[in-house]
PDB file of N, CA and C in Angstrom:
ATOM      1  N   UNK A   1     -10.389   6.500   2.789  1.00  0.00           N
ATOM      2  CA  UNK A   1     -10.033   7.799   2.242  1.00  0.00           C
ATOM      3  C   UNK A   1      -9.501   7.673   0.816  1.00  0.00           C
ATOM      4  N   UNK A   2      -8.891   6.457   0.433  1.00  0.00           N
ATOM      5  CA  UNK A   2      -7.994   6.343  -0.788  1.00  0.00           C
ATOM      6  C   UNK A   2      -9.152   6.478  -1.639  1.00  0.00           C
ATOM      7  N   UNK A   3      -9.986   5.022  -1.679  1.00  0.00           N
ATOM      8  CA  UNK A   3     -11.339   5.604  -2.467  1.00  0.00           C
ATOM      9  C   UNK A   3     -11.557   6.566  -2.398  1.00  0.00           C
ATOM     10  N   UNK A   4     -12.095   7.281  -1.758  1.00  0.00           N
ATOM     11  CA  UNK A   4     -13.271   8.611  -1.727  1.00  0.00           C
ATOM     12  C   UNK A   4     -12.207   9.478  -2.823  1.00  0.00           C
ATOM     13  N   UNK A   5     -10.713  10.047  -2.725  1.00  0.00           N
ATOM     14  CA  UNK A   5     -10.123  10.561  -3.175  1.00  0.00           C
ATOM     15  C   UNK A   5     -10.003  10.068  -5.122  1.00  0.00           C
ATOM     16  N   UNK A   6      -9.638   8.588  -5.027  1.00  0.00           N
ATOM     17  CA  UNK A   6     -10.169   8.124  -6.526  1.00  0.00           C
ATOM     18  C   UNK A   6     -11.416   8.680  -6.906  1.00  0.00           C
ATOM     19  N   UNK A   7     -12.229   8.083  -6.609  1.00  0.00           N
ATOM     20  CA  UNK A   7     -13.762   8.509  -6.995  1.00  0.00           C
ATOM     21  C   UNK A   7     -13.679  10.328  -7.212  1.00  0.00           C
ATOM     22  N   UNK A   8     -13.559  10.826  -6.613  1.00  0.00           N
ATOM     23  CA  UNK A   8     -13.331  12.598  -6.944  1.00  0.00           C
ATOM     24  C   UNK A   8     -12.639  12.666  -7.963  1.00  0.00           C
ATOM     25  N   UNK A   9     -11.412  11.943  -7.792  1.00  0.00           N
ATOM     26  CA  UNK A   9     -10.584  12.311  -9.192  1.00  0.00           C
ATOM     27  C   UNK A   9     -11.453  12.278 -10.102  1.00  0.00           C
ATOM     28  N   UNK A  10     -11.865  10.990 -10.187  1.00  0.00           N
ATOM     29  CA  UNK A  10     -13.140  10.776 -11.472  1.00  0.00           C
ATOM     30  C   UNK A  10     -13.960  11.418 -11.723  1.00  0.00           C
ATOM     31  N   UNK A  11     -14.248  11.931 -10.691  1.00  0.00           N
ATOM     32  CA  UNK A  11     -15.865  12.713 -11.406  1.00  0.00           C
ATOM     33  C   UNK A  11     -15.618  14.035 -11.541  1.00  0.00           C
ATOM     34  N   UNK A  12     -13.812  14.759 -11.464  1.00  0.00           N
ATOM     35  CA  UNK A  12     -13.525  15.808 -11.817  1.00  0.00           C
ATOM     36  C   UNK A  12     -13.325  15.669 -13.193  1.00  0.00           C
ATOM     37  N   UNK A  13     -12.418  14.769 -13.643  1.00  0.00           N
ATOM     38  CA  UNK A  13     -12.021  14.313 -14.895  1.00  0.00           C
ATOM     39  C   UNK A  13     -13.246  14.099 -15.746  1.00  0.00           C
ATOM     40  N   UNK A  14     -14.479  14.000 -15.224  1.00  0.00           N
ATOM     41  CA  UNK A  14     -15.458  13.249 -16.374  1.00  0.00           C
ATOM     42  C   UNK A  14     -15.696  14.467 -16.227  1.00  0.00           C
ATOM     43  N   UNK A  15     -15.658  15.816 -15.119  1.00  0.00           N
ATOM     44  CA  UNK A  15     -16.488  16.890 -15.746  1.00  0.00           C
ATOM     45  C   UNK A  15     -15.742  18.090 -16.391  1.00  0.00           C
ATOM     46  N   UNK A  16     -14.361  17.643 -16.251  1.00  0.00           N
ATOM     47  CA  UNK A  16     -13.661  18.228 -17.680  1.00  0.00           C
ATOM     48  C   UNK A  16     -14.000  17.671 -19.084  1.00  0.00           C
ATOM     49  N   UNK A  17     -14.276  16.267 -19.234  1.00  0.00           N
ATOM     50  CA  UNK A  17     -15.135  15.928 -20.153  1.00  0.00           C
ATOM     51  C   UNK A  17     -13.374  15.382 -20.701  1.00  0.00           C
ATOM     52  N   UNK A  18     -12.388  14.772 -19.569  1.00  0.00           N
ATOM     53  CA  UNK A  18     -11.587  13.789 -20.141  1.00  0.00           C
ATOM     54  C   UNK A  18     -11.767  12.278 -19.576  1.00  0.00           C
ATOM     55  N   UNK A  19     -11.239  11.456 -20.449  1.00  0.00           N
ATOM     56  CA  UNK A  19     -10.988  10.089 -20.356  1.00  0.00           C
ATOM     57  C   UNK A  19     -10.466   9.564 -18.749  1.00  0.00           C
ATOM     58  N   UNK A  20      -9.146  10.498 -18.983  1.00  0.00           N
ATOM     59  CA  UNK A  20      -8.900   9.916 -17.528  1.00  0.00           C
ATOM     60  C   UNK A  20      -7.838   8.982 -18.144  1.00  0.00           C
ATOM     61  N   UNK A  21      -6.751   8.472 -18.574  1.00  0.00           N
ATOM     62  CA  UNK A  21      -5.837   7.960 -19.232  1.00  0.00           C
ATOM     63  C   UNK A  21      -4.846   8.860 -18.702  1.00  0.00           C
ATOM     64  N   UNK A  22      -4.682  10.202 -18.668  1.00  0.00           N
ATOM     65  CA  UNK A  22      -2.963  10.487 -18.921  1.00  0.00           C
ATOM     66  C   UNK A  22      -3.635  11.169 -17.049  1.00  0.00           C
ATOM     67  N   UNK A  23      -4.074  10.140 -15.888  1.00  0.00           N
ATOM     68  CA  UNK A  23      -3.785  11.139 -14.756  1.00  0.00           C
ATOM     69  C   UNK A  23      -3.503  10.179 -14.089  1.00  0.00           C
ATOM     70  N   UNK A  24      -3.375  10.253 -12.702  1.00  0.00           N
ATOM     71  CA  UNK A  24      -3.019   9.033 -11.621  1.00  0.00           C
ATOM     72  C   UNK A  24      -3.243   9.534 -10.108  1.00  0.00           C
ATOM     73  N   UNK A  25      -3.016   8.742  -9.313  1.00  0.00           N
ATOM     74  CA  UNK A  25      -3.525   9.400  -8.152  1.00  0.00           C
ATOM     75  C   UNK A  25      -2.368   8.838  -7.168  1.00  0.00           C
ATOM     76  N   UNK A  26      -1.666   9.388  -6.497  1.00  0.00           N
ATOM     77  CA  UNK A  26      -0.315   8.979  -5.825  1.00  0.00           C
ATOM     78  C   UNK A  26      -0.857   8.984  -4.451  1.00  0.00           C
ATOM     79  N   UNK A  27      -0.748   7.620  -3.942  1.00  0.00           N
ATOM     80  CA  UNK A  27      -1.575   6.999  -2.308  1.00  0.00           C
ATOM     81  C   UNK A  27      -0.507   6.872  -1.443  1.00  0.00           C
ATOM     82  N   UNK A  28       0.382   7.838  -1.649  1.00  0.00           N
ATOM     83  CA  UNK A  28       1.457   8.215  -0.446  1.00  0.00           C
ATOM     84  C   UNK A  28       0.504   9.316   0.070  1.00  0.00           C
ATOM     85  N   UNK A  29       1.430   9.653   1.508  1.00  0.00           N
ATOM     86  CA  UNK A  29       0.586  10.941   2.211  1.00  0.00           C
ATOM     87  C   UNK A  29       1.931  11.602   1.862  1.00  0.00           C
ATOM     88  N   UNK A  30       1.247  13.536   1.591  1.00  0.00           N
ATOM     89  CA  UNK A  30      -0.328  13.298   1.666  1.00  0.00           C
ATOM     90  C   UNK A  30      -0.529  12.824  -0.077  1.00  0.00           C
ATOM     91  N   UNK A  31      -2.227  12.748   0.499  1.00  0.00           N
ATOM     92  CA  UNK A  31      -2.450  12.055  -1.203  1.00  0.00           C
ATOM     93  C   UNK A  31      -2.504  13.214  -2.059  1.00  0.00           C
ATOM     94  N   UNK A  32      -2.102  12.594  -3.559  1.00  0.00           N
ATOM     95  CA  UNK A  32      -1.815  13.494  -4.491  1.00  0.00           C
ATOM     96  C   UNK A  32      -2.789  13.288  -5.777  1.00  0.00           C
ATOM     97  N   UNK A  33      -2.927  14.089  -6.810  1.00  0.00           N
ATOM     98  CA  UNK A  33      -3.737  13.559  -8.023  1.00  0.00           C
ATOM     99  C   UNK A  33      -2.968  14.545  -8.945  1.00  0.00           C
ATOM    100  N   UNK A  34      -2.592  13.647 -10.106  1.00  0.00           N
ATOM    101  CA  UNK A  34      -2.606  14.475 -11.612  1.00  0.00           C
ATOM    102  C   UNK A  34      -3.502  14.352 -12.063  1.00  0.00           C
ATOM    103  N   UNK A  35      -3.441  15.720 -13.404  1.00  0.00           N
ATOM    104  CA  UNK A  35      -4.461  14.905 -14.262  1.00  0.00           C
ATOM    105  C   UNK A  35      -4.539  15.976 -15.302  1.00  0.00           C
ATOM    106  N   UNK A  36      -3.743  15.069 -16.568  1.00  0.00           N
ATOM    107  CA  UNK A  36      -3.040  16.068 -17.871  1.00  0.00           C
ATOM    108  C   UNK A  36      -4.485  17.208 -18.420  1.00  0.00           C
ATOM    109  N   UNK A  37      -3.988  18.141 -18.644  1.00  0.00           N
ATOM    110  CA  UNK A  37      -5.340  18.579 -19.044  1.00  0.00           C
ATOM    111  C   UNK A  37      -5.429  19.020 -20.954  1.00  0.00           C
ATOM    112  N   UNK A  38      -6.201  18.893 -21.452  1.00  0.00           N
ATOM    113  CA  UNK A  38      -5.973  18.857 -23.213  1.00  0.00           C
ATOM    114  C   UNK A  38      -5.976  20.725 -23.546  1.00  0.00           C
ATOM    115  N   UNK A  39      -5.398  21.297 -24.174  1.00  0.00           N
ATOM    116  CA  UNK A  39      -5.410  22.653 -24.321  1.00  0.00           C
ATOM    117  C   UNK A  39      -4.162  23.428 -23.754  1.00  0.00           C
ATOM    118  N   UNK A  40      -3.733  24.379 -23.639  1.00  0.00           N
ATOM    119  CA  UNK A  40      -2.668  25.228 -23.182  1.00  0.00           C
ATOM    120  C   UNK A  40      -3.708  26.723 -22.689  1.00  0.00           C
ATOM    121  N   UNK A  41      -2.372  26.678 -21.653  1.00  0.00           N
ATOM    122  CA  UNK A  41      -2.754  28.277 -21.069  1.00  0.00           C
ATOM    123  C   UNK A  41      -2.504  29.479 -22.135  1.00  0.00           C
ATOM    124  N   UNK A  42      -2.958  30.249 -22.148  1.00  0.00           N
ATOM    125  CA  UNK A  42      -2.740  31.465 -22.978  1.00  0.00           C
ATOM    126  C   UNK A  42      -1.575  32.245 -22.665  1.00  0.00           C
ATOM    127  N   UNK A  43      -1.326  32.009 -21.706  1.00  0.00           N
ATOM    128  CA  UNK A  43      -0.001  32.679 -20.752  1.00  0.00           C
ATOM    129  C   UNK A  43       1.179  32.204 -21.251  1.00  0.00           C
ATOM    130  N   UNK A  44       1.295  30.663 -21.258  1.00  0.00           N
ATOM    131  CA  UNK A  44       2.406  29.271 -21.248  1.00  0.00           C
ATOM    132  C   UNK A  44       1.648  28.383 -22.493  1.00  0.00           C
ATOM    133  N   UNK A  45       1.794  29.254 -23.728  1.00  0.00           N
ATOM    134  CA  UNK A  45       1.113  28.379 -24.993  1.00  0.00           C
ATOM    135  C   UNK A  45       2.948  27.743 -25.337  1.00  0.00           C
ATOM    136  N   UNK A  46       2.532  26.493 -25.803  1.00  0.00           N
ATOM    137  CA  UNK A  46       3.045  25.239 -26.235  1.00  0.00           C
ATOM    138  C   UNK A  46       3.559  24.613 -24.545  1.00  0.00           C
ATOM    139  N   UNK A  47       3.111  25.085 -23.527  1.00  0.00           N
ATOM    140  CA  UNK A  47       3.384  23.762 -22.689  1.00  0.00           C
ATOM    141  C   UNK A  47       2.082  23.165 -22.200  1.00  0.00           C
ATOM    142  N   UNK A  48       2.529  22.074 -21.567  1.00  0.00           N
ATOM    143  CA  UNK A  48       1.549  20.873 -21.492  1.00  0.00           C
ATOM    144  C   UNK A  48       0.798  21.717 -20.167  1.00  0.00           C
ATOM    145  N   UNK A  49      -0.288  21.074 -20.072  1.00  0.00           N
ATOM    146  CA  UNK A  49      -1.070  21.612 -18.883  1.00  0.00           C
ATOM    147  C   UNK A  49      -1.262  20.724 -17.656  1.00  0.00           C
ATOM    148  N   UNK A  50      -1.637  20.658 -16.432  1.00  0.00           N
ATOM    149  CA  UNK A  50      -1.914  19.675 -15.565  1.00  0.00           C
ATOM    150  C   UNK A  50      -2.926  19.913 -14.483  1.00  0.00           C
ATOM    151  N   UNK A  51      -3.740  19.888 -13.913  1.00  0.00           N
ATOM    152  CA  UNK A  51      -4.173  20.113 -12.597  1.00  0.00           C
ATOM    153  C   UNK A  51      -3.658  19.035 -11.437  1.00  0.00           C
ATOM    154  N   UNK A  52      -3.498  19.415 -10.642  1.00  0.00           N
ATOM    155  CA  UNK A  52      -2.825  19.257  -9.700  1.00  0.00           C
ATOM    156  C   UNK A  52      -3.396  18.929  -8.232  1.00  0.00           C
ATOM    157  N   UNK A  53      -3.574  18.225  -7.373  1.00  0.00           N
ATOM    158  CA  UNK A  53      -4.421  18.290  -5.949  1.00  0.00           C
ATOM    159  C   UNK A  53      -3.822  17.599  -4.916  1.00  0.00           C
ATOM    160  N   UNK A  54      -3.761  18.249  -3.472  1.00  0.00           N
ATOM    161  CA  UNK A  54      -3.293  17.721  -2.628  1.00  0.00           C
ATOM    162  C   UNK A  54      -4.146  17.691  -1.619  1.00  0.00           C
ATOM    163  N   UNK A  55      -3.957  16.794  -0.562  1.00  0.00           N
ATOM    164  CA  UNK A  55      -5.495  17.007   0.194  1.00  0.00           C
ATOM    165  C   UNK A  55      -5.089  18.262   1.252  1.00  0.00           C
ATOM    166  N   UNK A  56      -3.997  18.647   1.232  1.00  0.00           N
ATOM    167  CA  UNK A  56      -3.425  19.823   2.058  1.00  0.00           C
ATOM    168  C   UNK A  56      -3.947  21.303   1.607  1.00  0.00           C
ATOM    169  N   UNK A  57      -3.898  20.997   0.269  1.00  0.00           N
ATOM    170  CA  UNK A  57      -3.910  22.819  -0.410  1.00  0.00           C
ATOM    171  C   UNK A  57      -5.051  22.750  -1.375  1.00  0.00           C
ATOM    172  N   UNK A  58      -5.554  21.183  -1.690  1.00  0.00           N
ATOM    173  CA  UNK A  58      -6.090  21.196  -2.824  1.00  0.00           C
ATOM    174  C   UNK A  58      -6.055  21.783  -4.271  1.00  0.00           C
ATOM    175  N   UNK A  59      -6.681  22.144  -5.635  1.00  0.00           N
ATOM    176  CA  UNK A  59      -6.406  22.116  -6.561  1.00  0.00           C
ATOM    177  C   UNK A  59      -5.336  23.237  -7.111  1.00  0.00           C
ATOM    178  N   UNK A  60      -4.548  22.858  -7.845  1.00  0.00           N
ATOM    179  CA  UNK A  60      -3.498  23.991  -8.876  1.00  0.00           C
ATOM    180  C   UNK A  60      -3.267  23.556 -10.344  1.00  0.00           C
ATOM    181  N   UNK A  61      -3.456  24.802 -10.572  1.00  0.00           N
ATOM    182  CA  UNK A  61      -2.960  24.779 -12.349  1.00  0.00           C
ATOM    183  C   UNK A  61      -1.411  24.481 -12.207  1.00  0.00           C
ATOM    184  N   UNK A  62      -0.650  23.468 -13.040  1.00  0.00           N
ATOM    185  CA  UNK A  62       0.854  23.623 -13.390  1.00  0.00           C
ATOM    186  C   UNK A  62       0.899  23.609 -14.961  1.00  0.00           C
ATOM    187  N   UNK A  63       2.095  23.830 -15.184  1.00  0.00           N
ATOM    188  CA  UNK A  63       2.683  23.800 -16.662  1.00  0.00           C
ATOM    189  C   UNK A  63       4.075  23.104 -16.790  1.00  0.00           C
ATOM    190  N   UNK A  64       4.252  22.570 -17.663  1.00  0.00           N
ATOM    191  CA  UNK A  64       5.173  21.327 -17.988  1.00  0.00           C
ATOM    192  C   UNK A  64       5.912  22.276 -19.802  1.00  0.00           C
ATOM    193  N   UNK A  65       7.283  22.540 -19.436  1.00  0.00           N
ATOM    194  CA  UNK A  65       7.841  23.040 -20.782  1.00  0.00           C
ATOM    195  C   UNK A  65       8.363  21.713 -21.412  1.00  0.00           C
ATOM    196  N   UNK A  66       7.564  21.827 -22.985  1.00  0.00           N
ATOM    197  CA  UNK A  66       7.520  20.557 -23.722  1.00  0.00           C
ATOM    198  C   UNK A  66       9.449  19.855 -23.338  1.00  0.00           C
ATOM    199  N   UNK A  67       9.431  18.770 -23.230  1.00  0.00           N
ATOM    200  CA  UNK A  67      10.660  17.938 -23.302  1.00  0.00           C
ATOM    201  C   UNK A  67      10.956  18.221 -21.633  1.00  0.00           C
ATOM    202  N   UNK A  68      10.181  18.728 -20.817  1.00  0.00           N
ATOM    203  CA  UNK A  68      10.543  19.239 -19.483  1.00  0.00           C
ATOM    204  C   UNK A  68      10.127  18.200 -18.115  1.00  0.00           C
ATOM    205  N   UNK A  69      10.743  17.880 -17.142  1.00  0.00           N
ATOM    206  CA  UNK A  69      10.036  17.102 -16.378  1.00  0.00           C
ATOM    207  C   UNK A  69       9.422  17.649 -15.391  1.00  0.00           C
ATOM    208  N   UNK A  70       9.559  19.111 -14.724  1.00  0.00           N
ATOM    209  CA  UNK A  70       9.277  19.548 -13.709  1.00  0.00           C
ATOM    210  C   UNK A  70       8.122  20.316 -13.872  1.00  0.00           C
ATOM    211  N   UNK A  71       7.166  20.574 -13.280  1.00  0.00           N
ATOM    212  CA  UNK A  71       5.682  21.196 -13.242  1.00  0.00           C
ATOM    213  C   UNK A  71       5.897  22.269 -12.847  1.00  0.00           C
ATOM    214  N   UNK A  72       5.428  23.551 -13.120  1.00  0.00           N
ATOM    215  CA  UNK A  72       5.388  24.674 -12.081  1.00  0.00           C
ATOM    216  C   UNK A  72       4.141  24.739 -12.145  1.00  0.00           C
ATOM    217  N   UNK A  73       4.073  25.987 -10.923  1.00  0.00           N
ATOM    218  CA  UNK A  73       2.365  26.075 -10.702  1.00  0.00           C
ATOM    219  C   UNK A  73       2.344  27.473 -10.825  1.00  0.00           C
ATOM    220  N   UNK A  74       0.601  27.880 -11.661  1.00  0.00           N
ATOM    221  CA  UNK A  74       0.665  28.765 -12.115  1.00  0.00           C
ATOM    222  C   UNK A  74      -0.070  29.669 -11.508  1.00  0.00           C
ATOM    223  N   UNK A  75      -1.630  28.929 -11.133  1.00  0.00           N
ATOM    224  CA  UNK A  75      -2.750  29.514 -10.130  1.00  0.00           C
ATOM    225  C   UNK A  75      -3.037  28.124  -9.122  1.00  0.00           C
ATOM    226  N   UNK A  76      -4.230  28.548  -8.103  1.00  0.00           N
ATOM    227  CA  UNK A  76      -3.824  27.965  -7.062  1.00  0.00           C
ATOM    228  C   UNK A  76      -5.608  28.352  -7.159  1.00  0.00           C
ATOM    229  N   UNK A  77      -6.646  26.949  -7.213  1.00  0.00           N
ATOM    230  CA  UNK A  77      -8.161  27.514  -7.189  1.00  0.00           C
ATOM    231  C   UNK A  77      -8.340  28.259  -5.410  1.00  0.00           C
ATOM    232  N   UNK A  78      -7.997  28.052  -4.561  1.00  0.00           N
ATOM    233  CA  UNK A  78      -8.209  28.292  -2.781  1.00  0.00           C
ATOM    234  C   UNK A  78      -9.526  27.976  -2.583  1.00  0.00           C
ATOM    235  N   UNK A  79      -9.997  27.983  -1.800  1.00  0.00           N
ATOM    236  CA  UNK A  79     -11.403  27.803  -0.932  1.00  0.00           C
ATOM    237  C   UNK A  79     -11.180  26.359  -0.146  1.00  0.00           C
ATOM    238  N   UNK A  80     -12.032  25.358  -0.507  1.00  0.00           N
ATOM    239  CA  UNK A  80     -12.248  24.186   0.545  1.00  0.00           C
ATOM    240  C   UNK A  80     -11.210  23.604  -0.475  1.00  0.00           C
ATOM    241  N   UNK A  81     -10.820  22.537   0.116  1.00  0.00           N
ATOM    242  CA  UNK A  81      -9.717  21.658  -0.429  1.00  0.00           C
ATOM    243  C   UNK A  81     -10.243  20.472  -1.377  1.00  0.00           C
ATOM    244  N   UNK A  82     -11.731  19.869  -1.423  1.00  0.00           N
ATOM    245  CA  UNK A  82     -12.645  19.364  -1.811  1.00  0.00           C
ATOM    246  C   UNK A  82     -13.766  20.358  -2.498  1.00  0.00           C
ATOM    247  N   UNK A  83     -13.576  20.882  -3.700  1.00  0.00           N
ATOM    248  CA  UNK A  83     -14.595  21.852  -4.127  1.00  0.00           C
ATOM    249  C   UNK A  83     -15.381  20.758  -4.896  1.00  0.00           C
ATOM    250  N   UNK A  84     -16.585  20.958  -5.693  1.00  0.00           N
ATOM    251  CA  UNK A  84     -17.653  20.469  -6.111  1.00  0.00           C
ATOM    252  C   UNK A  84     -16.974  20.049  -7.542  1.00  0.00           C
ATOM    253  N   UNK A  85     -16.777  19.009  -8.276  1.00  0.00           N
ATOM    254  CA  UNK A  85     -16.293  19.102  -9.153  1.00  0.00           C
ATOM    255  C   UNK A  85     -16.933  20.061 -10.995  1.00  0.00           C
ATOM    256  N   UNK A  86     -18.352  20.525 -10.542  1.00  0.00           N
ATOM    257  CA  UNK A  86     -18.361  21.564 -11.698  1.00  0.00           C
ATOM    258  C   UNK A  86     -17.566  22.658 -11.163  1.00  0.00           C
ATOM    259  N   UNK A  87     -17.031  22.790  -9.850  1.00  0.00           N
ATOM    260  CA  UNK A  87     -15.980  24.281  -9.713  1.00  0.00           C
ATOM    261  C   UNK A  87     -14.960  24.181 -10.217  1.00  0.00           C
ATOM    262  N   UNK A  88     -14.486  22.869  -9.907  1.00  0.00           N
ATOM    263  CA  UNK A  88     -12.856  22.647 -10.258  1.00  0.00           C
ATOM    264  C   UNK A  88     -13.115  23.093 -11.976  1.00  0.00           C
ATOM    265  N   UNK A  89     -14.177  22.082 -13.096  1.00  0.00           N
ATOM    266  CA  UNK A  89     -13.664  22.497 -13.786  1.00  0.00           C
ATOM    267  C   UNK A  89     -13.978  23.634 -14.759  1.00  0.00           C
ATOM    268  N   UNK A  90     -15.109  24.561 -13.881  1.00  0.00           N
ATOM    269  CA  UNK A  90     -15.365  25.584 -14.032  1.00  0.00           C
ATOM    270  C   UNK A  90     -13.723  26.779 -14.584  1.00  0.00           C
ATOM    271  N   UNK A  91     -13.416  26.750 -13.099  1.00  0.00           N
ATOM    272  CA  UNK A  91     -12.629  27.253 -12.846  1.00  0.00           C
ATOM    273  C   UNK A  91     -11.133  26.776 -13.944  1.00  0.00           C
ATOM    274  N   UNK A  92     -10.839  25.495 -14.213  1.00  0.00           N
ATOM    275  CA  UNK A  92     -10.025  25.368 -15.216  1.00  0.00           C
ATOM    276  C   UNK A  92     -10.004  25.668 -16.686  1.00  0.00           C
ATOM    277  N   UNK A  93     -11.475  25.464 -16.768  1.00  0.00           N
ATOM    278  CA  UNK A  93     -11.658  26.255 -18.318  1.00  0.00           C
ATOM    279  C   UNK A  93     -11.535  27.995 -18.310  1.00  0.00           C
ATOM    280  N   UNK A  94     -11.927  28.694 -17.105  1.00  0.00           N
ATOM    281  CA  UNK A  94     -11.771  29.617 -17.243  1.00  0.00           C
ATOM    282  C   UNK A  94     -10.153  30.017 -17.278  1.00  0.00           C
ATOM    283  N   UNK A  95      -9.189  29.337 -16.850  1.00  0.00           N
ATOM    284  CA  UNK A  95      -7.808  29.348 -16.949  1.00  0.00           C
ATOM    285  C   UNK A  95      -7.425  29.327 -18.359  1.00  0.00           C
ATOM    286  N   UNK A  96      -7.763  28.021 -18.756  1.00  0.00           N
ATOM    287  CA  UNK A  96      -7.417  27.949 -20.077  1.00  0.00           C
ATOM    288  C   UNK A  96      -8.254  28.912 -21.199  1.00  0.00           C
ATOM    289  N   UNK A  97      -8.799  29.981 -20.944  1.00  0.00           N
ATOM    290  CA  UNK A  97      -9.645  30.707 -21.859  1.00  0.00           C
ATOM    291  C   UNK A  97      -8.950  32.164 -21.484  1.00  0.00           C
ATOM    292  N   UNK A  98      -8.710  31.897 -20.050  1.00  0.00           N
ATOM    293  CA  UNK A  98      -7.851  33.874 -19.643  1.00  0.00           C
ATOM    294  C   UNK A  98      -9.725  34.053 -19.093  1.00  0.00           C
ATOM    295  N   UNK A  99     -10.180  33.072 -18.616  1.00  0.00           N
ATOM    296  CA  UNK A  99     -11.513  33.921 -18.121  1.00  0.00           C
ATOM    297  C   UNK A  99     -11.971  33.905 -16.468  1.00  0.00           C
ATOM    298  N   UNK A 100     -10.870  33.284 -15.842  1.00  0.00           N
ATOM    299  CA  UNK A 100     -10.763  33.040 -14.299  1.00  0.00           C
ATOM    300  C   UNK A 100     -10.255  34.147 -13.713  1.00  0.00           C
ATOM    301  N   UNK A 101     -10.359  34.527 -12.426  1.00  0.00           N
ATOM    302  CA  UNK A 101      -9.802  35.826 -11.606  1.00  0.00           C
ATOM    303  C   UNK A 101      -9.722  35.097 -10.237  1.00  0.00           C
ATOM    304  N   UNK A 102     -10.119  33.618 -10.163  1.00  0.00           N
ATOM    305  CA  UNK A 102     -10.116  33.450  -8.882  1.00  0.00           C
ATOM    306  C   UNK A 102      -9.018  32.601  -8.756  1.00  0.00           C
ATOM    307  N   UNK A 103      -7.674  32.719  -8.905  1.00  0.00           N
ATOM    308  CA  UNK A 103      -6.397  31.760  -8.805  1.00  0.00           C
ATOM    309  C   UNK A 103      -5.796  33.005  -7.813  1.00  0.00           C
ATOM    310  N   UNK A 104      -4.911  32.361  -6.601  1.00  0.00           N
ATOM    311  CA  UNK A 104      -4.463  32.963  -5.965  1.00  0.00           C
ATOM    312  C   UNK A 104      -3.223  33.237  -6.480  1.00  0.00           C
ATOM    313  N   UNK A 105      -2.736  34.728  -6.013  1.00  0.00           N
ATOM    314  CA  UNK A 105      -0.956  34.893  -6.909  1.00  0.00           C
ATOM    315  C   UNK A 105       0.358  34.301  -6.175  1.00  0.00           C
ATOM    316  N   UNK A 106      -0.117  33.824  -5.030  1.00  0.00           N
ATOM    317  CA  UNK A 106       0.738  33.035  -4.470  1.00  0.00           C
ATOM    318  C   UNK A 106       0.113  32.045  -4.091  1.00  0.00           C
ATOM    319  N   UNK A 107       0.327  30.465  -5.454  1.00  0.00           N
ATOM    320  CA  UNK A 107      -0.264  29.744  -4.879  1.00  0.00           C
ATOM    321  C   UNK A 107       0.707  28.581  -3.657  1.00  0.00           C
ATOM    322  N   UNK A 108       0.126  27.734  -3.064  1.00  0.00           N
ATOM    323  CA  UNK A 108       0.946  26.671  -2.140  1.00  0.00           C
ATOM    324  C   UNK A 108       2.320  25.915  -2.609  1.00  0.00           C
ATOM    325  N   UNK A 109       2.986  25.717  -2.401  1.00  0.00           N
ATOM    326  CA  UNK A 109       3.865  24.988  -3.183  1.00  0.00           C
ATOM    327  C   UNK A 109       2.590  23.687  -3.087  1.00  0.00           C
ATOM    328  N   UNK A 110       3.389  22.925  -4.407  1.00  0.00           N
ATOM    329  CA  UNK A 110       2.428  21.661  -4.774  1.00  0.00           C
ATOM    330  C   UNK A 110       4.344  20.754  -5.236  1.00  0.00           C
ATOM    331  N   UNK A 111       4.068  19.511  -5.027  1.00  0.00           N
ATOM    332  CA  UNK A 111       5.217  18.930  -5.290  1.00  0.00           C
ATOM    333  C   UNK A 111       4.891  18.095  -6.726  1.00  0.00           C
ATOM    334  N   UNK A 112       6.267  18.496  -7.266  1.00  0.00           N
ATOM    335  CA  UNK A 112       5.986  17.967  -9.261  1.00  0.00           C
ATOM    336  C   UNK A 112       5.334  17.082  -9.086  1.00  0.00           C
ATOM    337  N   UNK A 113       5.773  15.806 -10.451  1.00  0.00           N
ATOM    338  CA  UNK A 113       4.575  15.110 -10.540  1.00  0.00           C
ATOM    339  C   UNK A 113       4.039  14.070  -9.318  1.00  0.00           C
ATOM    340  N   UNK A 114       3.124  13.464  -9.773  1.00  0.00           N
ATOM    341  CA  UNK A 114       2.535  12.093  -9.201  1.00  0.00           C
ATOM    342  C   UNK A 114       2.734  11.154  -9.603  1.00  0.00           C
ATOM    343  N   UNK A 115       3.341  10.461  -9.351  1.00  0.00           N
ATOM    344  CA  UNK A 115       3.776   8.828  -9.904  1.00  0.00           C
ATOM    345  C   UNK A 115       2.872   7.705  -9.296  1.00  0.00           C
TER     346      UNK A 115
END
């Protein structure tokens, strides 16, 4: 499972079209994934961005206030907990553009970062 969960990370990250440097994948249960994202929300401009995944709730937008350690979460993608990774980052660019409608308004709690 640890693999399969790496490998996703990756091929979400390559289809945001990042490196993959500022994320990590935390192999406590349940398993967790960061993974910094480049750009700001339009909502929360000057904080850092993150997506977020648990194998419980799967993916969430958080935001990090610069000099801040704690994440909040902002939207919450819902459906399968494993979406296709052009959804995930479908769906994140449309966040970061104000062009998504599909974030739930109450998303799951997600626990700060991943170490």
């Amino acid at each position: 499972m640890k693999t399969h969960v790496l490998d996703y990370a990756l091929r979400v990250t390559r289809e945001l079209g990042l490196s993959g440097e500022s994320s990590c994948v935390d192999r406590d249960k349940p398993l967790r994934v960061y993974i910094a994202v480049e750009g700001s929300l339009p909502s929360h401009p000057g904080c850092l961005v993150a997506l977020l995944w648990t194998e419980r709730h799967g993916w969430a937008m958080a935001v990090e206030e610069p000099g801040g350690a704690d994440l909040t979460v902002v939207a919450h993608l819902g459906g399968p907990v494993e979406p296709p990774p052009h959804v995930v980052a479908r769906w994140a660019r449309g966040l970061l553009t104000q062009r998504s409608r599909s974030a739930t308004v109450n998303p799951p709690a997600h626990s700060g970062h991943v170490a």
